[in-house]
C-alpha atoms as a PDB file:
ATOM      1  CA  UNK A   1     166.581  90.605 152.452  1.00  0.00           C
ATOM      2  CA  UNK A   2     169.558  92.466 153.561  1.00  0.00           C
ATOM      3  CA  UNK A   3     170.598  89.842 155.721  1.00  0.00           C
ATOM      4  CA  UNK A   4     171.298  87.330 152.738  1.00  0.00           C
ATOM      5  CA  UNK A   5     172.351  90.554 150.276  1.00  0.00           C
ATOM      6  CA  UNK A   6     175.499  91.792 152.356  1.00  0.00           C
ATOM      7  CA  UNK A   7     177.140  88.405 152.872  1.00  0.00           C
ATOM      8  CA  UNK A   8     176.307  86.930 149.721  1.00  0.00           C
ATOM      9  CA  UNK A   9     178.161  90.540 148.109  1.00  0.00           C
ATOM     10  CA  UNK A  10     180.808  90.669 150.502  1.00  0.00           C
ATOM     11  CA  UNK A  11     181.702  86.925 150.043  1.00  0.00           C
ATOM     12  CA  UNK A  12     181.271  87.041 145.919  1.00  0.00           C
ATOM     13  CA  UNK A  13     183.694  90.498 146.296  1.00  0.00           C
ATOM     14  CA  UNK A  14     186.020  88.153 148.908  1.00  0.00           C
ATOM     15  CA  UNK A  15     186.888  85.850 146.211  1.00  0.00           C
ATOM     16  CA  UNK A  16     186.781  88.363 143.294  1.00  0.00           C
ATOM     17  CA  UNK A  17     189.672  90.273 144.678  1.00  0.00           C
ATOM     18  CA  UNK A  18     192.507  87.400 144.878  1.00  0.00           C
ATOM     19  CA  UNK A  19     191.354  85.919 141.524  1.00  0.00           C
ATOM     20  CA  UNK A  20     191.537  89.783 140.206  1.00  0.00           C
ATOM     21  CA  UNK A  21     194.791  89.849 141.609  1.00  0.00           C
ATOM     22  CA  UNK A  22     195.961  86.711 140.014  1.00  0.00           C
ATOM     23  CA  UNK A  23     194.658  88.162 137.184  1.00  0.00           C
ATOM     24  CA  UNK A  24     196.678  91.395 136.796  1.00  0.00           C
ATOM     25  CA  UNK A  25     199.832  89.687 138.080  1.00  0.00           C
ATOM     26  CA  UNK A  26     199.967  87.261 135.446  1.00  0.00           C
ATOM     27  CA  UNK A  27     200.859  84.415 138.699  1.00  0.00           C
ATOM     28  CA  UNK A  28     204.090  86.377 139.949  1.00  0.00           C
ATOM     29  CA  UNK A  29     205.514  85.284 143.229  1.00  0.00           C
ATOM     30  CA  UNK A  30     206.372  87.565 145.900  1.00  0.00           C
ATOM     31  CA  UNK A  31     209.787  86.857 145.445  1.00  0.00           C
ATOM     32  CA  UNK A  32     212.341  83.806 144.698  1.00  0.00           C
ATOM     33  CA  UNK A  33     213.284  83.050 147.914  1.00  0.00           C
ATOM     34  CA  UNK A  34     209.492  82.859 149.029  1.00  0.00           C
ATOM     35  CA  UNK A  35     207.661  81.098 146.574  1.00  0.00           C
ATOM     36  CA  UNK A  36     203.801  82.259 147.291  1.00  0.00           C
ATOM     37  CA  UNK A  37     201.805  83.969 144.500  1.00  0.00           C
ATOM     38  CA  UNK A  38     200.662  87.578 145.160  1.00  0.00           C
ATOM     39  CA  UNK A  39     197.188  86.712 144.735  1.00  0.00           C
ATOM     40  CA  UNK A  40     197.296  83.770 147.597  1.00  0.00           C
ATOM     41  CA  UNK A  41     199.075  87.001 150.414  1.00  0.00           C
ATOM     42  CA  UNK A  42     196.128  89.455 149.056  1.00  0.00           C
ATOM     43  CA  UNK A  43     193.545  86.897 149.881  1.00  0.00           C
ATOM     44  CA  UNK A  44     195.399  85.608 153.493  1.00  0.00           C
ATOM     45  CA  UNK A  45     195.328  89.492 154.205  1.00  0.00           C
ATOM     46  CA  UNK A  46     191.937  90.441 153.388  1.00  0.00           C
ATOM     47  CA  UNK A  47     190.585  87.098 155.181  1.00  0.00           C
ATOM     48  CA  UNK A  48     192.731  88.244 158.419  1.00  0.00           C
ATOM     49  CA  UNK A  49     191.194  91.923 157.965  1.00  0.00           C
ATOM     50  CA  UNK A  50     187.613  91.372 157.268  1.00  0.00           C
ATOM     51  CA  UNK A  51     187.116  88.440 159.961  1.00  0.00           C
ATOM     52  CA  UNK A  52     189.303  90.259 162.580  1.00  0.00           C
ATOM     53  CA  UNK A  53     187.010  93.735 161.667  1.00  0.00           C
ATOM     54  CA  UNK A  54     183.487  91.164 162.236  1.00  0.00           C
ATOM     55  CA  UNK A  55     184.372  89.604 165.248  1.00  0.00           C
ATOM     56  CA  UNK A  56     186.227  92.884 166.878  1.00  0.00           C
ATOM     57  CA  UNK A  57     182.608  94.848 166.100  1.00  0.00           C
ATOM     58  CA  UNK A  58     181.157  91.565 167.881  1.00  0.00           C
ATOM     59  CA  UNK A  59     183.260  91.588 170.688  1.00  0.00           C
ATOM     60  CA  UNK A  60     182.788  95.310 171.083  1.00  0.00           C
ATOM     61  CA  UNK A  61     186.299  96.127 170.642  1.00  0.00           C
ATOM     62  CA  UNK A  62     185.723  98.272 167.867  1.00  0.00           C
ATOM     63  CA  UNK A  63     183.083  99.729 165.784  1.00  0.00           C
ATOM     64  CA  UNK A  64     180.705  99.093 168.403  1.00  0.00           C
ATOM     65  CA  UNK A  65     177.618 100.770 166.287  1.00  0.00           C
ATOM     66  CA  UNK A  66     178.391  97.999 163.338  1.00  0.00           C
ATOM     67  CA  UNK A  67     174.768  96.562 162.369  1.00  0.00           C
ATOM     68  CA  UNK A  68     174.520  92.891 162.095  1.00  0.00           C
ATOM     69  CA  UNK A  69     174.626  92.778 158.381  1.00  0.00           C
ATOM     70  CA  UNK A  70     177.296  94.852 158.380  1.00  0.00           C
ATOM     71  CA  UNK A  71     179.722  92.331 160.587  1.00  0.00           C
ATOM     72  CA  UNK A  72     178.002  89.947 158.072  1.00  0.00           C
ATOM     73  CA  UNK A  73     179.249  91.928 155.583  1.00  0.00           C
ATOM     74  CA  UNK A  74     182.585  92.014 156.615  1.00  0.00           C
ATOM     75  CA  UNK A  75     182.518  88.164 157.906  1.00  0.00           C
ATOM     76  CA  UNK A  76     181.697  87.236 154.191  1.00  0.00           C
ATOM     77  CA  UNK A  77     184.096  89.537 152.508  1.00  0.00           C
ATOM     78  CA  UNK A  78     187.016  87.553 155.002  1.00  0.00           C
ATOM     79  CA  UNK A  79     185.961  84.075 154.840  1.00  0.00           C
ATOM     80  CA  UNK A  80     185.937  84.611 150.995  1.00  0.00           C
ATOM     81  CA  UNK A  81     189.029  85.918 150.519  1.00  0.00           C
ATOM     82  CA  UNK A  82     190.549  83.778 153.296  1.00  0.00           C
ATOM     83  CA  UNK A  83     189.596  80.306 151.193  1.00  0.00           C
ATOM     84  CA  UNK A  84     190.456  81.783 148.354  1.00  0.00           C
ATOM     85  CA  UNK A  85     193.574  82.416 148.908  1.00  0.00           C
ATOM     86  CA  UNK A  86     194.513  79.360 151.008  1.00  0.00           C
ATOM     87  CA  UNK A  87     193.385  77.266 147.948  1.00  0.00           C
ATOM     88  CA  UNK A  88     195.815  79.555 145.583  1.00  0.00           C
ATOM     89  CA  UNK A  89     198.739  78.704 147.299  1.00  0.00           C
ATOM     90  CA  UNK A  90     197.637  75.118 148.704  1.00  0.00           C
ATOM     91  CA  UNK A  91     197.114  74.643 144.717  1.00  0.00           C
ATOM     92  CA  UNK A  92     199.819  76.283 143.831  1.00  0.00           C
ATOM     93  CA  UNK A  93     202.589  73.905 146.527  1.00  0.00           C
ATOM     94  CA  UNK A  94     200.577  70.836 145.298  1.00  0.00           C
ATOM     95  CA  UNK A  95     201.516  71.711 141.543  1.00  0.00           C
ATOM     96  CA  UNK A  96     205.084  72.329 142.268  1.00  0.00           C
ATOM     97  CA  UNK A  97     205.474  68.853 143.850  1.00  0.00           C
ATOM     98  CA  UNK A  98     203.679  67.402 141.343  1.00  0.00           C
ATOM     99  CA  UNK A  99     201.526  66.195 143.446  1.00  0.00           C
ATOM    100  CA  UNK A 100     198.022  65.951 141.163  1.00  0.00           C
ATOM    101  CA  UNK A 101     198.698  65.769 137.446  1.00  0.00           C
ATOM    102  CA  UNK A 102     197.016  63.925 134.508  1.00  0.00           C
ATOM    103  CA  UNK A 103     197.226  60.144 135.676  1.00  0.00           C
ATOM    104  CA  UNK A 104     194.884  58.695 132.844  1.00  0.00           C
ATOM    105  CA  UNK A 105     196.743  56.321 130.113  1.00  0.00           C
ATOM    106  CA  UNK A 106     197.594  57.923 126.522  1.00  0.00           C
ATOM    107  CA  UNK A 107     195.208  57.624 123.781  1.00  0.00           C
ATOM    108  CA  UNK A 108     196.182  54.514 121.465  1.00  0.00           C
ATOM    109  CA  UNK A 109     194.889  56.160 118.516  1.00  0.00           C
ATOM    110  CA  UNK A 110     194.010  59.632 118.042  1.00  0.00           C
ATOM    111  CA  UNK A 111     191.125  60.932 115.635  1.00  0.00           C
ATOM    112  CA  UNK A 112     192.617  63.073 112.408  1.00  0.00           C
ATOM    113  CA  UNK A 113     191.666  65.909 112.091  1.00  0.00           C
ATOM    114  CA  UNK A 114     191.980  68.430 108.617  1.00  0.00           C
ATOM    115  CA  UNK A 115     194.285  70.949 111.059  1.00  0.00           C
ATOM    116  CA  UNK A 116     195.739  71.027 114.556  1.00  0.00           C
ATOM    117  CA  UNK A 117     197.596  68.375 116.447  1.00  0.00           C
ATOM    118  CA  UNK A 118     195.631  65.180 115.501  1.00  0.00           C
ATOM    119  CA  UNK A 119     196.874  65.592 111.412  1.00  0.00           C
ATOM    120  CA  UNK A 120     200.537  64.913 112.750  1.00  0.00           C
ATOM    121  CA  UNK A 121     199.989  61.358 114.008  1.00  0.00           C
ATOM    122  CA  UNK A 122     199.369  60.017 110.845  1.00  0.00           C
ATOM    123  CA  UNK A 123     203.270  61.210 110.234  1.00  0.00           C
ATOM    124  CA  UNK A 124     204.883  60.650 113.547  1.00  0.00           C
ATOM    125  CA  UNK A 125     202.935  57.979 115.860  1.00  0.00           C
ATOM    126  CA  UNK A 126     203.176  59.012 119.674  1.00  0.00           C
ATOM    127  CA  UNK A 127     201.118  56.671 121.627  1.00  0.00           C
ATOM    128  CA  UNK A 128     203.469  54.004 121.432  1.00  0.00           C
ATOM    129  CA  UNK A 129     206.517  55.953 122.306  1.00  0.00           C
ATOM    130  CA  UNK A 130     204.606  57.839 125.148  1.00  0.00           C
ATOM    131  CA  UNK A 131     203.845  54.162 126.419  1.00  0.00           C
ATOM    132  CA  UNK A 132     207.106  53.283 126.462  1.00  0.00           C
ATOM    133  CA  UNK A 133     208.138  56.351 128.346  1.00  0.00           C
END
C-alpha cells in the first residue's frame, strides 16, 4: 500500500505547491524584463530537485539508504511540480500571444434577465455591433 501512498502524496503535494504559489502571488512575474510567473520557476525548481534527488538515490550518488518508495516519493513530488509548472508558463506565453481565446460566434439574442448583464440589451443591442466588429 505504501508503494501507491507515497507517489500518489508526493505527486498531489507536487502540484499543490505551484498552484499555492500562484495563489499567494496573486500571478506576479518575476520581473518585467522576464515575463514568467513565480508560480511556473517554483514548480521548474521543485521538478529539477525532487527528480534529480530520485534518480541521484537510484544511481547511488546520494542517499544511498533511500527506500524505493521513498525515491517514489520524491519522483512524484518532481514530476508533479515539473508539469505543473511547465503548463503555468506554457499557458501563460500562449495567453499573451493570444494564441487560444473564445473563437465561438456572439449570441444573436440574449435571454433578459430581472438583474445583471442580460437586462441591458433590451436598451443597448450588442450582437449586431459585436458582428460587425
Amino acid at each position: 500500500m505504501e508503494y501507491v501512498v507515497k507517489p500518489a502524496g508526493g505527486a498531489a503535494i507536487g502540484v499543490l505547491i505551484p498552484i499555492g504559489v500562484e495563489y499567494v502571488a496573486k500571478g506576479k512575474r518575476v520581473s518585467t524584463d522576464i515575463s514568467v510567473k513565480w508560480s511556473g520557476i517554483a514548480g521548474l525548481i521543485e521538478g529539477v530537485a525532487g527528480i534529480g534527488v530520485a534518480v541521484g538515490a537510484e544511481k547511488g550518488w546520494w542517499m544511498r539508504g533511500m527506500k524505493d518508495e521513498d525515491k517514489a516519493f520524491c519522483a512524484g513530488f518532481g514530476g508533479g511540480g515539473l508539469a505543473t509548472g511547465a503548463s503555468i508558463i506554457l499557458l501563460d506565453e500562449l495567453r499573451k500571444r493570444a494564441l487560444y481565446e473564445f473563437r465561438g460566434r456572439p449570441p444573436r439574442n440574449i435571454p433578459l434577465t430581472e438583474e445583471g448583464f442580460p437586462r441591458m440589451q433590451e436598451r443597448y443591442p450588442t450582437a449586431e455591433l459585436v458582428e460587425e466588429i
